[in-house]
PDB file of N, CA and C in Angstrom:
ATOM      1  N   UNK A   1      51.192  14.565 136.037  1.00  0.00           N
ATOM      2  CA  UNK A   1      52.329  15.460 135.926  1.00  0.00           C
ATOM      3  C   UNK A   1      53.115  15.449 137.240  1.00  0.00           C
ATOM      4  N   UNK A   2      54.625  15.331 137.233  1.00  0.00           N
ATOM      5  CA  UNK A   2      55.293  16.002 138.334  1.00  0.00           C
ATOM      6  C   UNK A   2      54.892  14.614 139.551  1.00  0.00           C
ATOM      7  N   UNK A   3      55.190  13.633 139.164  1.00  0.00           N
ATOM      8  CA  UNK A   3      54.594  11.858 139.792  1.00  0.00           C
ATOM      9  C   UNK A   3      53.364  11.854 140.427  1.00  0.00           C
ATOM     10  N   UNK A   4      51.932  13.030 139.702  1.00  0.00           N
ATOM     11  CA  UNK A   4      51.133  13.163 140.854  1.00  0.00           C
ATOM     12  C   UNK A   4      51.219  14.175 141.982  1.00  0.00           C
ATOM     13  N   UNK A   5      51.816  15.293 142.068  1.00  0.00           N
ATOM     14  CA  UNK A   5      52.129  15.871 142.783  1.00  0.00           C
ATOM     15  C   UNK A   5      51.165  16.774 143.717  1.00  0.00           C
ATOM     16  N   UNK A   6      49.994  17.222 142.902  1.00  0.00           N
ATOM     17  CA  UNK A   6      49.217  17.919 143.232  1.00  0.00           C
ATOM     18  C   UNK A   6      48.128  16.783 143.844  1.00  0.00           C
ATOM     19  N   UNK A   7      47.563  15.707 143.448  1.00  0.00           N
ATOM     20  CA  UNK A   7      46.776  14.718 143.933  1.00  0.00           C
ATOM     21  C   UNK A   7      47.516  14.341 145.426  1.00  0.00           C
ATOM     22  N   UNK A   8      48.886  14.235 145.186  1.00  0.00           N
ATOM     23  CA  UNK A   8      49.338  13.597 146.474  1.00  0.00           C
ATOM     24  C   UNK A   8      49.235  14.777 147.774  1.00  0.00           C
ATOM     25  N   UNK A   9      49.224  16.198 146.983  1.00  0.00           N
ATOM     26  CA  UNK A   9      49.187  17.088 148.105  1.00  0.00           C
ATOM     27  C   UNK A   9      47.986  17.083 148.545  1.00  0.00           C
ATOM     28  N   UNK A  10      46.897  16.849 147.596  1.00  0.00           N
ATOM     29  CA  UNK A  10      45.245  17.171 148.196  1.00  0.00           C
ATOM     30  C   UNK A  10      45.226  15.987 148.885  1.00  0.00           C
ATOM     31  N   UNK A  11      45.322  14.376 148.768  1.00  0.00           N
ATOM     32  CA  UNK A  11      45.338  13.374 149.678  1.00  0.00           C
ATOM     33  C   UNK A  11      46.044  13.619 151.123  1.00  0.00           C
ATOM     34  N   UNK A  12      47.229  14.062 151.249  1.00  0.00           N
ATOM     35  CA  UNK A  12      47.733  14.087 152.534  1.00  0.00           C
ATOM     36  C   UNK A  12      46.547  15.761 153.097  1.00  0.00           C
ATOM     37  N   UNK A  13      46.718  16.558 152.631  1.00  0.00           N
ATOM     38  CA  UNK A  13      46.068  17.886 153.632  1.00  0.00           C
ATOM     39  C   UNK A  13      44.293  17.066 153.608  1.00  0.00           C
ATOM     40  N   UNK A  14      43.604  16.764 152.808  1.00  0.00           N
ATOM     41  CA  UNK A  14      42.449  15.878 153.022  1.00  0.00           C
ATOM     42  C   UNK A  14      42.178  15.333 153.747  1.00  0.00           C
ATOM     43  N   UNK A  15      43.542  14.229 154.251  1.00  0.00           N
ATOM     44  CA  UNK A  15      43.227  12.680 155.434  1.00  0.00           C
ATOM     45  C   UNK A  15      43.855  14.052 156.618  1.00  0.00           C
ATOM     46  N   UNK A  16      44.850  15.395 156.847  1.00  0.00           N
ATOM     47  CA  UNK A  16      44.990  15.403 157.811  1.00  0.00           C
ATOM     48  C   UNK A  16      43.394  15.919 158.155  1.00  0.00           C
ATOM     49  N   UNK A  17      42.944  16.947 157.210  1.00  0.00           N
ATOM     50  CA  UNK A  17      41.310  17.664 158.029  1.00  0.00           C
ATOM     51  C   UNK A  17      40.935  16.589 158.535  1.00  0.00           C
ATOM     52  N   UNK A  18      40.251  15.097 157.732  1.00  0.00           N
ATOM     53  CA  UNK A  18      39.495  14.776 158.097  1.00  0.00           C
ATOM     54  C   UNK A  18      39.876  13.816 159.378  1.00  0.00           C
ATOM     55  N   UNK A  19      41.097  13.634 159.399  1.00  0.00           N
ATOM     56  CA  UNK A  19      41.565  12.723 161.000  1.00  0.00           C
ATOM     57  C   UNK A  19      41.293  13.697 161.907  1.00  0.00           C
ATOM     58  N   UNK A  20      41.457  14.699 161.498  1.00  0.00           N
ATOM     59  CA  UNK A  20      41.495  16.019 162.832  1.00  0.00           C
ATOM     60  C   UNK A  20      39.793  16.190 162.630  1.00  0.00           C
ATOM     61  N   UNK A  21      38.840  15.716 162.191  1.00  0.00           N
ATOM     62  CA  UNK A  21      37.556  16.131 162.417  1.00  0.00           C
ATOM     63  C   UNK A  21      37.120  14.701 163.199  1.00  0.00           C
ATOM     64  N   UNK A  22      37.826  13.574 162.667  1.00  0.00           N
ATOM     65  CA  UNK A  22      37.573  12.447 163.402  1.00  0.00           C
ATOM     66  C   UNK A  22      37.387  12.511 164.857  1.00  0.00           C
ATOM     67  N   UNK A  23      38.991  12.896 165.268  1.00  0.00           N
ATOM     68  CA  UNK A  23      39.056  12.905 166.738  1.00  0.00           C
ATOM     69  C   UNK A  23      38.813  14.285 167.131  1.00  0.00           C
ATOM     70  N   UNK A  24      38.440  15.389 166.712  1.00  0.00           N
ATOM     71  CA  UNK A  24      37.334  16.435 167.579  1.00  0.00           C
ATOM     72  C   UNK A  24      35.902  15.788 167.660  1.00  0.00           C
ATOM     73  N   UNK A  25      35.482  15.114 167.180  1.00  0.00           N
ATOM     74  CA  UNK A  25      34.080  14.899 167.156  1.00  0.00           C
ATOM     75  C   UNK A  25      34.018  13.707 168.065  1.00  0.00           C
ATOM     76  N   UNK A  26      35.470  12.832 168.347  1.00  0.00           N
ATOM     77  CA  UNK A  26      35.327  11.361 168.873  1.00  0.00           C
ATOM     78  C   UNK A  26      35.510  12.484 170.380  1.00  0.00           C
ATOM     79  N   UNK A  27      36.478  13.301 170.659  1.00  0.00           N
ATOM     80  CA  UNK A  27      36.508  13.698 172.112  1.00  0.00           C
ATOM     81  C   UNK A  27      34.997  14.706 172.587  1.00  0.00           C
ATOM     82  N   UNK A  28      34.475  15.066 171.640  1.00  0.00           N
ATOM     83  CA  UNK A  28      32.964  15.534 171.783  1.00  0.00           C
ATOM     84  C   UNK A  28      31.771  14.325 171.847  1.00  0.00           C
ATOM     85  N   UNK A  29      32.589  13.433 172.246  1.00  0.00           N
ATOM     86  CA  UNK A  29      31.211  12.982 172.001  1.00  0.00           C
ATOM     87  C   UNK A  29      30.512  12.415 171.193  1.00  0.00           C
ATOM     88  N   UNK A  30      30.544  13.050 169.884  1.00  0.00           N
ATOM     89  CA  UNK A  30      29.427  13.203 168.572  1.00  0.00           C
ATOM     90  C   UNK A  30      29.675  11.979 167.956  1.00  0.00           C
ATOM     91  N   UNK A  31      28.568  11.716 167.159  1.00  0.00           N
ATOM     92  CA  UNK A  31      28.888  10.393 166.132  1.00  0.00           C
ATOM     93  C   UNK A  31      28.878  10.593 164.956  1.00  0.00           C
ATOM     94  N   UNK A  32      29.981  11.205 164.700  1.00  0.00           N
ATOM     95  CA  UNK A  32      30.177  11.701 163.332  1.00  0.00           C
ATOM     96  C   UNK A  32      31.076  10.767 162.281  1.00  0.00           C
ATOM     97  N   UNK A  33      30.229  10.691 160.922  1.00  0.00           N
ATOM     98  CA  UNK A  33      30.376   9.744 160.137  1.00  0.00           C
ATOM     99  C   UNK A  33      31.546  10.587 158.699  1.00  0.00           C
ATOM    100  N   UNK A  34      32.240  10.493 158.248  1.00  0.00           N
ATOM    101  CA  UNK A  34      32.974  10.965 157.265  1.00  0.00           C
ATOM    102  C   UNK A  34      33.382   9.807 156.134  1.00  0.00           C
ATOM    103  N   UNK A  35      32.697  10.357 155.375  1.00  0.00           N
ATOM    104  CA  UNK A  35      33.049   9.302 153.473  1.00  0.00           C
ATOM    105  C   UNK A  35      33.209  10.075 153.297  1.00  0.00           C
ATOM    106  N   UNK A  36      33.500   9.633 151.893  1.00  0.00           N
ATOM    107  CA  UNK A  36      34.133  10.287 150.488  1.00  0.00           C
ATOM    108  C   UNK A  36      36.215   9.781 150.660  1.00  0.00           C
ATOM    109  N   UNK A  37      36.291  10.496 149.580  1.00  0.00           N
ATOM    110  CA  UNK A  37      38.139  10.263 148.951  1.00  0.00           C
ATOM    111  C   UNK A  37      38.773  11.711 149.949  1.00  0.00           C
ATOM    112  N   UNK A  38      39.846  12.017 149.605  1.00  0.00           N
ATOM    113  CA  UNK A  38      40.533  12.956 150.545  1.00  0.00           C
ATOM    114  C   UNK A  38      40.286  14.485 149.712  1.00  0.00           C
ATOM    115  N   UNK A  39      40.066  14.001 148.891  1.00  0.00           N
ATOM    116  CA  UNK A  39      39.386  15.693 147.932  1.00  0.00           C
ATOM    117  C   UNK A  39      38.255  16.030 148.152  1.00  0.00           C
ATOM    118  N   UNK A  40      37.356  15.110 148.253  1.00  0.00           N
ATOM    119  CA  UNK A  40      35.977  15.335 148.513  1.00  0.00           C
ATOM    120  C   UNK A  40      35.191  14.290 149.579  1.00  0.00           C
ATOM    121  N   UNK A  41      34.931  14.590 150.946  1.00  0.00           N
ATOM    122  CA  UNK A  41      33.878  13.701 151.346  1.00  0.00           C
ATOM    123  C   UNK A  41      32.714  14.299 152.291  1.00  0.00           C
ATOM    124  N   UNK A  42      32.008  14.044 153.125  1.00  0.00           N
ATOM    125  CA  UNK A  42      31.029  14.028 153.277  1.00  0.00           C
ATOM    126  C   UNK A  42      30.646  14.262 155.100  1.00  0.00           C
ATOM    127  N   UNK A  43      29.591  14.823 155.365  1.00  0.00           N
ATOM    128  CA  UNK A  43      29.925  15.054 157.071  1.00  0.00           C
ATOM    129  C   UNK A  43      28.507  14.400 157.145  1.00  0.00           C
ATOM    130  N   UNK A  44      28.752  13.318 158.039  1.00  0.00           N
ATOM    131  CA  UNK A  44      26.953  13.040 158.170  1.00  0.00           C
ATOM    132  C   UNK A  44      26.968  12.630 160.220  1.00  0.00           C
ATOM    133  N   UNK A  45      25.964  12.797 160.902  1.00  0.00           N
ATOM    134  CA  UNK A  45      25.897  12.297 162.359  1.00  0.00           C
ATOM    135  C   UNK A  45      25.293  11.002 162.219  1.00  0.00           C
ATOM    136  N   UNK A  46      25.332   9.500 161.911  1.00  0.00           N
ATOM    137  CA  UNK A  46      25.104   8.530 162.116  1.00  0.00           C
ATOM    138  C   UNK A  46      25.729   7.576 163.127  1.00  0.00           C
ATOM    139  N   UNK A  47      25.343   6.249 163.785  1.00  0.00           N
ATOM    140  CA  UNK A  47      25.766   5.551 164.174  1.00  0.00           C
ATOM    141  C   UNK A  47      25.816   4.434 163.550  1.00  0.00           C
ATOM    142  N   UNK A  48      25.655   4.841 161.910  1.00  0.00           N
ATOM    143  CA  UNK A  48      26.376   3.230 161.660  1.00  0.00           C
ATOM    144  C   UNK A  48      27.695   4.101 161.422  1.00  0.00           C
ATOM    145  N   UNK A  49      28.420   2.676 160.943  1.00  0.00           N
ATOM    146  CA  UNK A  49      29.660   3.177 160.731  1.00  0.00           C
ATOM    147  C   UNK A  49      29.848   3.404 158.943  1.00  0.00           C
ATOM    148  N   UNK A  50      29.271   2.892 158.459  1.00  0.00           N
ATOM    149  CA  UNK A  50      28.785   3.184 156.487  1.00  0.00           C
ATOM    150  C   UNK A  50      27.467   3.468 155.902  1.00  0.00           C
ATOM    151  N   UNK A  51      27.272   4.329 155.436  1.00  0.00           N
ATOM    152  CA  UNK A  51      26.092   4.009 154.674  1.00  0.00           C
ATOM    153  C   UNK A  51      26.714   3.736 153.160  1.00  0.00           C
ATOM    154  N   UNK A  52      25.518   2.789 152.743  1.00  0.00           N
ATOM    155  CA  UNK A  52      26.326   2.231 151.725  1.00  0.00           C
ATOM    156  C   UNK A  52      24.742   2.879 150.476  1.00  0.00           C
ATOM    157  N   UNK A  53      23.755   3.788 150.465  1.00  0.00           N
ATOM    158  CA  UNK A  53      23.350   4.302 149.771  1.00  0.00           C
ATOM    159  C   UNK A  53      22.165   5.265 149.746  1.00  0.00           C
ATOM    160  N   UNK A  54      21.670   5.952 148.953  1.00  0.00           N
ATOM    161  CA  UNK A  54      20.959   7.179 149.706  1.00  0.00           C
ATOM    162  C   UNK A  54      19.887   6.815 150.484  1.00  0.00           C
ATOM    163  N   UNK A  55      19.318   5.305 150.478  1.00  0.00           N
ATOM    164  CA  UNK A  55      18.369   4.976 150.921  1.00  0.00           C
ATOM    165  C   UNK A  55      18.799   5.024 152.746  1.00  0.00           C
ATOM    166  N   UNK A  56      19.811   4.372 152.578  1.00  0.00           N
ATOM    167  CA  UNK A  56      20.832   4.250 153.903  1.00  0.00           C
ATOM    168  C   UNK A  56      20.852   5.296 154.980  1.00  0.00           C
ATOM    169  N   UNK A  57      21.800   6.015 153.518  1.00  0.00           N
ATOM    170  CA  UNK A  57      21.749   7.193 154.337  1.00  0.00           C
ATOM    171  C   UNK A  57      20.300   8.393 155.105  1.00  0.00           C
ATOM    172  N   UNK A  58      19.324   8.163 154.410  1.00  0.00           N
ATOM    173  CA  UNK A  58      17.800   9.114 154.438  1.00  0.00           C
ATOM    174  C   UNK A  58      17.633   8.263 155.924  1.00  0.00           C
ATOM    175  N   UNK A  59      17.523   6.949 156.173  1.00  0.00           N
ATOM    176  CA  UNK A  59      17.145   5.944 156.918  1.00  0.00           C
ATOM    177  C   UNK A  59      18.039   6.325 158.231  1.00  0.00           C
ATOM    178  N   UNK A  60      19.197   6.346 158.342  1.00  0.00           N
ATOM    179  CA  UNK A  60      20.536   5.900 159.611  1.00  0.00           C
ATOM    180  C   UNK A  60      20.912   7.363 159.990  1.00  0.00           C
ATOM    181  N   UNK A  61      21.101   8.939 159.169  1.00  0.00           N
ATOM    182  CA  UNK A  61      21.325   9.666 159.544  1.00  0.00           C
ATOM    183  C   UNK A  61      20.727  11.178 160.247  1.00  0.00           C
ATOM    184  N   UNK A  62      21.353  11.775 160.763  1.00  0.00           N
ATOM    185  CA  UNK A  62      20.601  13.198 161.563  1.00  0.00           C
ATOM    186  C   UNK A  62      20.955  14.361 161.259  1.00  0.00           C
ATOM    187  N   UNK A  63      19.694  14.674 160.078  1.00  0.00           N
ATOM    188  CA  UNK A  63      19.942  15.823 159.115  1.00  0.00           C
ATOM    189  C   UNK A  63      19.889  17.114 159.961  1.00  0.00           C
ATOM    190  N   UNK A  64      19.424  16.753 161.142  1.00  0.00           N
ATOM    191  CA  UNK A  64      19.534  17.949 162.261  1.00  0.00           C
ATOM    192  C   UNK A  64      20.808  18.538 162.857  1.00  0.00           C
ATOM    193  N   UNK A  65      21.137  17.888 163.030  1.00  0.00           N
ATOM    194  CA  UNK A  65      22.655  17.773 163.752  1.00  0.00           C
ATOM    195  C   UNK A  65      23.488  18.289 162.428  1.00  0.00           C
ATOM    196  N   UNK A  66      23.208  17.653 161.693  1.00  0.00           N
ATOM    197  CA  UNK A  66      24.353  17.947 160.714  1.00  0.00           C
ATOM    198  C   UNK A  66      24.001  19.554 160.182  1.00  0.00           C
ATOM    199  N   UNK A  67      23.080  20.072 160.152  1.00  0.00           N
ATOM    200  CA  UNK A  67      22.655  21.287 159.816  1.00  0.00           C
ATOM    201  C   UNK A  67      22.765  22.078 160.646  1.00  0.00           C
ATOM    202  N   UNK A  68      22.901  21.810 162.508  1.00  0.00           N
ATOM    203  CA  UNK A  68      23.454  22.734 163.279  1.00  0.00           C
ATOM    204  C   UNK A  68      24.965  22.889 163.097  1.00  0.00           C
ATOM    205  N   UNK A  69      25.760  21.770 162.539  1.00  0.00           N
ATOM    206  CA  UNK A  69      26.761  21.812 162.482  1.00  0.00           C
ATOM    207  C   UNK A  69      27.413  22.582 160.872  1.00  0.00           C
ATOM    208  N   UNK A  70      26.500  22.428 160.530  1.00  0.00           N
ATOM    209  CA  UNK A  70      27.241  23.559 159.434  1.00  0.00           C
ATOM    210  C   UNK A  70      26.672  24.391 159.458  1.00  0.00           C
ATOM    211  N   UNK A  71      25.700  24.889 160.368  1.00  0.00           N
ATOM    212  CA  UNK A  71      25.658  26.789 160.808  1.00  0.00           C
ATOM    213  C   UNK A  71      26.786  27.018 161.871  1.00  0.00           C
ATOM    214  N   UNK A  72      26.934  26.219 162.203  1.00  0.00           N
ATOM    215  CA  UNK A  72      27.822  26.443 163.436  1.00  0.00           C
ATOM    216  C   UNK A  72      28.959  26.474 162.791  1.00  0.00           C
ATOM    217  N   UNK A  73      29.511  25.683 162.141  1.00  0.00           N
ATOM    218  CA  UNK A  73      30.553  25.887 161.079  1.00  0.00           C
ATOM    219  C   UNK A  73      30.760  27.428 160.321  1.00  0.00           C
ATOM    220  N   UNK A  74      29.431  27.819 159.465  1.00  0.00           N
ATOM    221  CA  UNK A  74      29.832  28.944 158.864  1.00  0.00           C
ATOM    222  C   UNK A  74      29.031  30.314 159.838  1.00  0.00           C
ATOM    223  N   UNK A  75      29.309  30.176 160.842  1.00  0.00           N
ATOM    224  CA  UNK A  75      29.633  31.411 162.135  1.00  0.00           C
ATOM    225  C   UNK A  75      30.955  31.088 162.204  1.00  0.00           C
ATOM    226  N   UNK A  76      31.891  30.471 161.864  1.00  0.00           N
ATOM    227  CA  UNK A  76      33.050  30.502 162.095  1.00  0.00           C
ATOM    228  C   UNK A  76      33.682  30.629 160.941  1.00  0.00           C
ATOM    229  N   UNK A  77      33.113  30.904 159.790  1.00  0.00           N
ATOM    230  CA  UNK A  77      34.258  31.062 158.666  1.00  0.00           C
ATOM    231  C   UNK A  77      34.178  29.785 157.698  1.00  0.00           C
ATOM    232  N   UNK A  78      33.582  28.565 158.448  1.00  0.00           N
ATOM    233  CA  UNK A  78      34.280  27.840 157.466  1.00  0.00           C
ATOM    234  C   UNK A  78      32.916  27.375 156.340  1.00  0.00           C
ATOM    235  N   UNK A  79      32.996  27.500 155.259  1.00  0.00           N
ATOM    236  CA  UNK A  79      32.036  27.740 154.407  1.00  0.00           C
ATOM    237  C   UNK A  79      31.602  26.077 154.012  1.00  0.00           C
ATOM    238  N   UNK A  80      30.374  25.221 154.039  1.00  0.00           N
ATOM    239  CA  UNK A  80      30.842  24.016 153.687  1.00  0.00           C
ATOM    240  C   UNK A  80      29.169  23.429 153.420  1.00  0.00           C
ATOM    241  N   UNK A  81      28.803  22.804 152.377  1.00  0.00           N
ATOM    242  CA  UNK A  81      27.415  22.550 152.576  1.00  0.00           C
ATOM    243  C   UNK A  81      27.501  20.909 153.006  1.00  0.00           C
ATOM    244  N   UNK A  82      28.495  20.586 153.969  1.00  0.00           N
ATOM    245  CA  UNK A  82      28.379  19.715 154.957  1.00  0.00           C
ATOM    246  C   UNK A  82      29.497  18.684 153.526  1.00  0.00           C
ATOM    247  N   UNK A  83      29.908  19.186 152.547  1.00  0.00           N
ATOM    248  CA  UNK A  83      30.926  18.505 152.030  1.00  0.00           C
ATOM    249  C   UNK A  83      32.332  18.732 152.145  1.00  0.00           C
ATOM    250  N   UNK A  84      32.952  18.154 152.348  1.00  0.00           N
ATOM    251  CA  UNK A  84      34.742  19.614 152.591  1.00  0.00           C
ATOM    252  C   UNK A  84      35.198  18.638 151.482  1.00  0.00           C
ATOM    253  N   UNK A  85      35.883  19.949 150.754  1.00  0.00           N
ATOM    254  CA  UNK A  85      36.761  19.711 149.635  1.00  0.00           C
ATOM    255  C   UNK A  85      37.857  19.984 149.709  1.00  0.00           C
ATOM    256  N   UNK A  86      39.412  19.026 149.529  1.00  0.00           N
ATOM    257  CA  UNK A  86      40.482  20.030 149.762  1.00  0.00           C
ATOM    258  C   UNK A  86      41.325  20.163 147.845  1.00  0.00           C
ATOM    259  N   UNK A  87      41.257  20.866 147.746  1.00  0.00           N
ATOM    260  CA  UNK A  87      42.172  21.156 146.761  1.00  0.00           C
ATOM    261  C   UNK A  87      44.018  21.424 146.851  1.00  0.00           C
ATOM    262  N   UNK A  88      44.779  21.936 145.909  1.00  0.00           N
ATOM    263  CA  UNK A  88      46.047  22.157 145.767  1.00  0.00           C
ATOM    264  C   UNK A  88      45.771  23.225 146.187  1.00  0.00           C
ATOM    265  N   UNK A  89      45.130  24.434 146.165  1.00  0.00           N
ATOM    266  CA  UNK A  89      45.088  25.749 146.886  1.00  0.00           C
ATOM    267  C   UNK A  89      45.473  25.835 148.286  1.00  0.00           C
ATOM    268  N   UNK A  90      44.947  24.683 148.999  1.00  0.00           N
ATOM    269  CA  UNK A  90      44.735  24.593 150.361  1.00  0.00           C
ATOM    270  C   UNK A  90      46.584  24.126 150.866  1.00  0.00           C
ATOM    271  N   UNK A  91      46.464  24.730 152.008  1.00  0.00           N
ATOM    272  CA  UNK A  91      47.976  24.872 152.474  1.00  0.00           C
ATOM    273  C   UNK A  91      47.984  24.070 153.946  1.00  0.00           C
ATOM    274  N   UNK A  92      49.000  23.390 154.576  1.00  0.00           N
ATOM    275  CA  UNK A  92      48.840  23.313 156.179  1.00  0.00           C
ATOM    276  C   UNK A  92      48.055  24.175 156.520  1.00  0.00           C
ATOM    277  N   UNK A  93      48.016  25.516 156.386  1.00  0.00           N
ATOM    278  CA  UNK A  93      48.092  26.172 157.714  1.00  0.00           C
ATOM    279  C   UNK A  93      46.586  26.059 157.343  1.00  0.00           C
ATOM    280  N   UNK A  94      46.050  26.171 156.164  1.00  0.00           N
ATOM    281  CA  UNK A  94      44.343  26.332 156.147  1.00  0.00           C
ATOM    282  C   UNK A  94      44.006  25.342 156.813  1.00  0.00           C
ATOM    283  N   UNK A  95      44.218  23.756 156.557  1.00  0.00           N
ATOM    284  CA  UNK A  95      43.747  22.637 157.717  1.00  0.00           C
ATOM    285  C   UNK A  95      43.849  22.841 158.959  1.00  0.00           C
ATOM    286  N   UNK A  96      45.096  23.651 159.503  1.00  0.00           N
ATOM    287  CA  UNK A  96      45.374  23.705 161.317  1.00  0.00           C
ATOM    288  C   UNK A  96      44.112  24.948 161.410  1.00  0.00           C
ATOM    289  N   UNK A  97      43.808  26.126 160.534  1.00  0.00           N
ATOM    290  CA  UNK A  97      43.040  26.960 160.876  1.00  0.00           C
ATOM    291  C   UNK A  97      41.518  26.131 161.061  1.00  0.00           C
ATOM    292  N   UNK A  98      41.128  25.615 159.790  1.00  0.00           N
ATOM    293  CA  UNK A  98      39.722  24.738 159.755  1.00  0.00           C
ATOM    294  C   UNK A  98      39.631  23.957 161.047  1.00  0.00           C
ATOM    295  N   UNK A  99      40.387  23.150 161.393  1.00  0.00           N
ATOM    296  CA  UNK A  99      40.479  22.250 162.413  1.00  0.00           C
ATOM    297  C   UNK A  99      40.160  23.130 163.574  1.00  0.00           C
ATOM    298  N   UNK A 100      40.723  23.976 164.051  1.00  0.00           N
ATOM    299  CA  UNK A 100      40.936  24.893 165.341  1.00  0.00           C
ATOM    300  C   UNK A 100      39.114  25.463 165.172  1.00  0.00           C
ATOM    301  N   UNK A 101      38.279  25.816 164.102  1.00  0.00           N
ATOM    302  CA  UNK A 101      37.008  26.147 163.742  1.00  0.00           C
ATOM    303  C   UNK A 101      36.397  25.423 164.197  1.00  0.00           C
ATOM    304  N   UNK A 102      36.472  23.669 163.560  1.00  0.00           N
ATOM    305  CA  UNK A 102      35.920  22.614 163.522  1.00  0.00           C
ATOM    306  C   UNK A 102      35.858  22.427 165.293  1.00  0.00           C
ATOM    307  N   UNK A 103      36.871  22.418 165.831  1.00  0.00           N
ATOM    308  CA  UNK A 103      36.700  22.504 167.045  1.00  0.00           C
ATOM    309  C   UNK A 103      35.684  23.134 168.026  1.00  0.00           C
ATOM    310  N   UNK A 104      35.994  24.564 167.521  1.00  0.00           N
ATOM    311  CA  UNK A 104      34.506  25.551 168.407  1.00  0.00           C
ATOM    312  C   UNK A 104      33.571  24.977 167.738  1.00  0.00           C
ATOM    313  N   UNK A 105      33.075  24.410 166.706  1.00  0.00           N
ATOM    314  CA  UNK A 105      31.736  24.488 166.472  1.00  0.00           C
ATOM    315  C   UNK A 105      31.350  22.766 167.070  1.00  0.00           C
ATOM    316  N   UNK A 106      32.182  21.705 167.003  1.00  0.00           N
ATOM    317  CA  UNK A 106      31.655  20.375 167.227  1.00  0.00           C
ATOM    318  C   UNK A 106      31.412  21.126 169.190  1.00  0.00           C
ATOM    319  N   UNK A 107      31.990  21.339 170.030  1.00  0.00           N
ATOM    320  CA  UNK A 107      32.193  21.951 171.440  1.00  0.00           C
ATOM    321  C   UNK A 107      30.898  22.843 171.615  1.00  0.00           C
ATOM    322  N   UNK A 108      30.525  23.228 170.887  1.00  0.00           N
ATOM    323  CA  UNK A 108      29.136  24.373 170.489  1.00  0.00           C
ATOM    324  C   UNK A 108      27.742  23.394 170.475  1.00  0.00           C
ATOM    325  N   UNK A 109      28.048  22.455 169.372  1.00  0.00           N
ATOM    326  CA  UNK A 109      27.280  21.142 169.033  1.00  0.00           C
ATOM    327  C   UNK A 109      26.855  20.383 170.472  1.00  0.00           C
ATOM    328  N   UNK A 110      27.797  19.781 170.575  1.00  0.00           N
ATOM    329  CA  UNK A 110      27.658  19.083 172.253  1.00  0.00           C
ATOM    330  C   UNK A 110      27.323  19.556 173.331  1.00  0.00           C
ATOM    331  N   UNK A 111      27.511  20.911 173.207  1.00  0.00           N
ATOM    332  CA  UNK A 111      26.622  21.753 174.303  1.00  0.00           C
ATOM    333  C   UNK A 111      25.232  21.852 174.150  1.00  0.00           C
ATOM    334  N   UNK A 112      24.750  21.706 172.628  1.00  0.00           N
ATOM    335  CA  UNK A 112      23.736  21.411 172.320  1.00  0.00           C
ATOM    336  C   UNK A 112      23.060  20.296 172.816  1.00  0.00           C
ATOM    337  N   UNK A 113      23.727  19.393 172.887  1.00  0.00           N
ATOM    338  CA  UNK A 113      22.912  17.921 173.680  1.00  0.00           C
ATOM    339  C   UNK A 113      22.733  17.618 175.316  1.00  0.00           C
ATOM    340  N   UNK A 114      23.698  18.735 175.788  1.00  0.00           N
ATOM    341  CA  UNK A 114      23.722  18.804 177.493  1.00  0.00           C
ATOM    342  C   UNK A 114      22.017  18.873 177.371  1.00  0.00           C
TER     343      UNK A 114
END
């Protein structure tokens, strides 16, 4: 409906969260891995750069990290069982708010590894 209108809005607010989780986590430091599509993907701490299946993933990633990071996440509001979803609901300003979150908590994280 409407050339796609609502898909094209969840793709652009989607790629901005997740570029803006990219580079908070690349200036922290962290090795944070993000799959999935722009509606739905995935927060994992690995150093590969793909996992390509659950075996992969059980094997390459740090279910630790990623679990401080989504307590640390929802002390800040942002509710997420380490998946972020963006829907048509979601507006700029919710990504600039999430992001500005995402921030204290990856900064929180890395203080963790001092």
């Amino acid at each position: 409906k409407d050339d796609g209108t609502a898909y094209n809005h969840i793709f652009r607010l989607g790629n901005m969260l997740k570029q803006g989780l990219d580079t908070i986590a690349e200036r922290h430091g962290q090795n944070l891995l993000l799959q999935g599509f722009p509606g739905a993907w995935t927060i994992v701490f690995s150093d590969k750069e793909k996992l390509i299946n659950h075996k992969d993933s059980l094997d390459n990633s740090n279910f630790v990290k990623s679990a401080q990071f989504g307590t640390l996440l929802k002390s800040r509001g942002v509710l997420t069982t380490l998946r972020f979803c963006t829907s048509i609901a979601h507006t700029e300003k919710d990504v600039a708010e999430t992001r500005e979150r995402d921030e204290g908590a990856m900064q929180a994280l890395a203080e963790m590894d001092e």
